[in-house]
Protein backbone atom coordinates (compact mmCIF):
# COMPACT_ATOMS: atom_id res chain seq x y z
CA UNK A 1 0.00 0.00 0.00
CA UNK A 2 2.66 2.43 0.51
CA UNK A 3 4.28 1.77 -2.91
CA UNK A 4 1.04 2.81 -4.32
CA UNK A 5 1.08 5.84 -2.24
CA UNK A 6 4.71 6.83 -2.72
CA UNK A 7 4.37 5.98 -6.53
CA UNK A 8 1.01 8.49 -6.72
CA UNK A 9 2.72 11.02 -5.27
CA UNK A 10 5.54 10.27 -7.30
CA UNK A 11 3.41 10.72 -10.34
CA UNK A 12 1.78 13.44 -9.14
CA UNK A 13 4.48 15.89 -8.66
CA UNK A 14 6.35 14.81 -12.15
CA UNK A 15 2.66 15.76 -13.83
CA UNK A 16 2.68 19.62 -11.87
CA UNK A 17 5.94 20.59 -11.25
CA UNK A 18 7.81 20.54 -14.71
CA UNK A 19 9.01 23.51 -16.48
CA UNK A 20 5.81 25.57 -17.41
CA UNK A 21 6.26 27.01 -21.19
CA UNK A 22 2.75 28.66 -21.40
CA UNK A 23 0.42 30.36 -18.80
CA UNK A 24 -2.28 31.81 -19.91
CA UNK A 25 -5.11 32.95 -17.80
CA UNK A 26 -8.07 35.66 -17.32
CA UNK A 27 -9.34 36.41 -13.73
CA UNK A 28 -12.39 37.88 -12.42
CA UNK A 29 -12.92 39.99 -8.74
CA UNK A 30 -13.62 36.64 -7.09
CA UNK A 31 -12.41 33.97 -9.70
CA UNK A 32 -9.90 33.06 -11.72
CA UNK A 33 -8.92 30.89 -14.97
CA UNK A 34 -5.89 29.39 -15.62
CA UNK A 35 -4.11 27.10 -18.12
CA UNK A 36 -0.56 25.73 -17.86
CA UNK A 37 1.31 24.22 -20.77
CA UNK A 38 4.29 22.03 -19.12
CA UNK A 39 7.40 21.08 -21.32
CA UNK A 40 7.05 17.38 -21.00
CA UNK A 41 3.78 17.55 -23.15
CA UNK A 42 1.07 18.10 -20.37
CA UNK A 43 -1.05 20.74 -18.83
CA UNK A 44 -3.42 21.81 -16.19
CA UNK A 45 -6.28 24.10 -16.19
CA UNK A 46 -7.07 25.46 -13.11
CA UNK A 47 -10.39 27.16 -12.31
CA UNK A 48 -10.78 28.50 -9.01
CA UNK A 49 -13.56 30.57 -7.41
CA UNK A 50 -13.81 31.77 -3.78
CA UNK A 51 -14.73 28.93 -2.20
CA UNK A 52 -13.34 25.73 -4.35
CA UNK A 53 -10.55 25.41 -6.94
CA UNK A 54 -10.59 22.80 -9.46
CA UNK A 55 -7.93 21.03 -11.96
CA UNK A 56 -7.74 19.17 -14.90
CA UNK A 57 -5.04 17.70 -16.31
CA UNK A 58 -4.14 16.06 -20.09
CA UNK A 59 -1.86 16.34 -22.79
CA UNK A 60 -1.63 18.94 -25.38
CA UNK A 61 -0.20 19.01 -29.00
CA UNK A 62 1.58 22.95 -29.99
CA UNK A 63 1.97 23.15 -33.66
CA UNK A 64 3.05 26.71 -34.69
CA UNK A 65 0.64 28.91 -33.05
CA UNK A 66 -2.02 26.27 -33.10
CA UNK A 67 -2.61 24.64 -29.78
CA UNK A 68 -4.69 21.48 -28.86
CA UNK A 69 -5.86 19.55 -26.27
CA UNK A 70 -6.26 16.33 -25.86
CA UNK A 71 -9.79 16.70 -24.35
CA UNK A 72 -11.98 19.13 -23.83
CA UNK A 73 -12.53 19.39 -20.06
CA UNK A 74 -15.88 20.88 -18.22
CA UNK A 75 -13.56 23.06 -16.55
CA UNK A 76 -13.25 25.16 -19.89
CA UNK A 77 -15.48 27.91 -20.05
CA UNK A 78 -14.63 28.17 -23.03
CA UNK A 79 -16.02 24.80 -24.55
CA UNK A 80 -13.61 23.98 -26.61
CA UNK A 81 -9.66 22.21 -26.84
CA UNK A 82 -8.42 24.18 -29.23
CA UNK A 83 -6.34 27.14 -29.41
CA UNK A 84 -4.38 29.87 -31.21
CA UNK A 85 -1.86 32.28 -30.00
CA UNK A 86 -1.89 36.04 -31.20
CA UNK A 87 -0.90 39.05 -29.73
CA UNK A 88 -0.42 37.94 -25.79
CA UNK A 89 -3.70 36.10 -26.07
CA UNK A 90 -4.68 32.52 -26.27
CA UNK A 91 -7.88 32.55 -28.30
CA UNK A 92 -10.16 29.97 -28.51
CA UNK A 93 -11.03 27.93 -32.13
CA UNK A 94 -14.55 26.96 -32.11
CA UNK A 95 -15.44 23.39 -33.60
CA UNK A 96 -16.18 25.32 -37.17
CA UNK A 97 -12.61 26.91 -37.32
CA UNK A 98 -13.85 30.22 -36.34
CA UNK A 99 -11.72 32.45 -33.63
CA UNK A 100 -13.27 34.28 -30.83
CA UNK A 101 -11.42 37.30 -29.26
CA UNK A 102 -12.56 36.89 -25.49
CA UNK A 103 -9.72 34.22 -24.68
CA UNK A 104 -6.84 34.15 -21.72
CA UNK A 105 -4.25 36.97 -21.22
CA UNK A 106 -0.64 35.46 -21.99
CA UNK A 107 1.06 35.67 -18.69
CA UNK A 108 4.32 34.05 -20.26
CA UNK A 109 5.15 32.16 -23.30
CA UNK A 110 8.60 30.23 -23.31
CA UNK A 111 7.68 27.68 -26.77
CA UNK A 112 10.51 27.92 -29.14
């Protein structure tokens, strides 16, 4: 039982704590929105209000200024797993290939 515990935790804090290469977020007076793009091909959206904070985790795929993700969590208010990067913004891509301007503020973008 504690190899399963050590090897969660393990897992765990491989997942969160590499090298972020994209935060993008947009925050609210009592909430906030966040999405993390980690080096090793992962990320975490994290959506937190004033009395609960929430995460979801997944892969994501960058290909030029096109970004996807491997799912499209509920924690998106957004409703969709696709992205595009312009201007210090992260824009969402609806399903029919059309970008909407009210996306997440680029806190820092390290992609090469």
């Amino acid at each position: 039982m504690v190899v399963i515990i050590a090897g969660l935790f393990a897992f765990q804090y491989k997942r969160e704590n590499a090298q972020s290469i994209l935060r993008a977020s947009y925050g609210e007076e009592l909430s906030n929105f966040t999405i993390e793009l980690k080096e090793n091909g992962n990320y975490i959206i994290i959506n937190s209000g004033i009395f609960d904070t929430k995460y979801s985790y997944g892969k994501f795929i960058s290909k030029d200024s096109i970004i996807t993700l491997d799912k499209s969590s509920d924690l998106l208010y957004l409703k969709t797993n696709k992205f595009v990067v312009r201007e210090k913004m992260l824009l969402p891509i609806s399903s029919d290939g059309i970008v909407t301007y009210n996306g997440l503020f680029i806190d820092y973008d390290y992609r090469n």
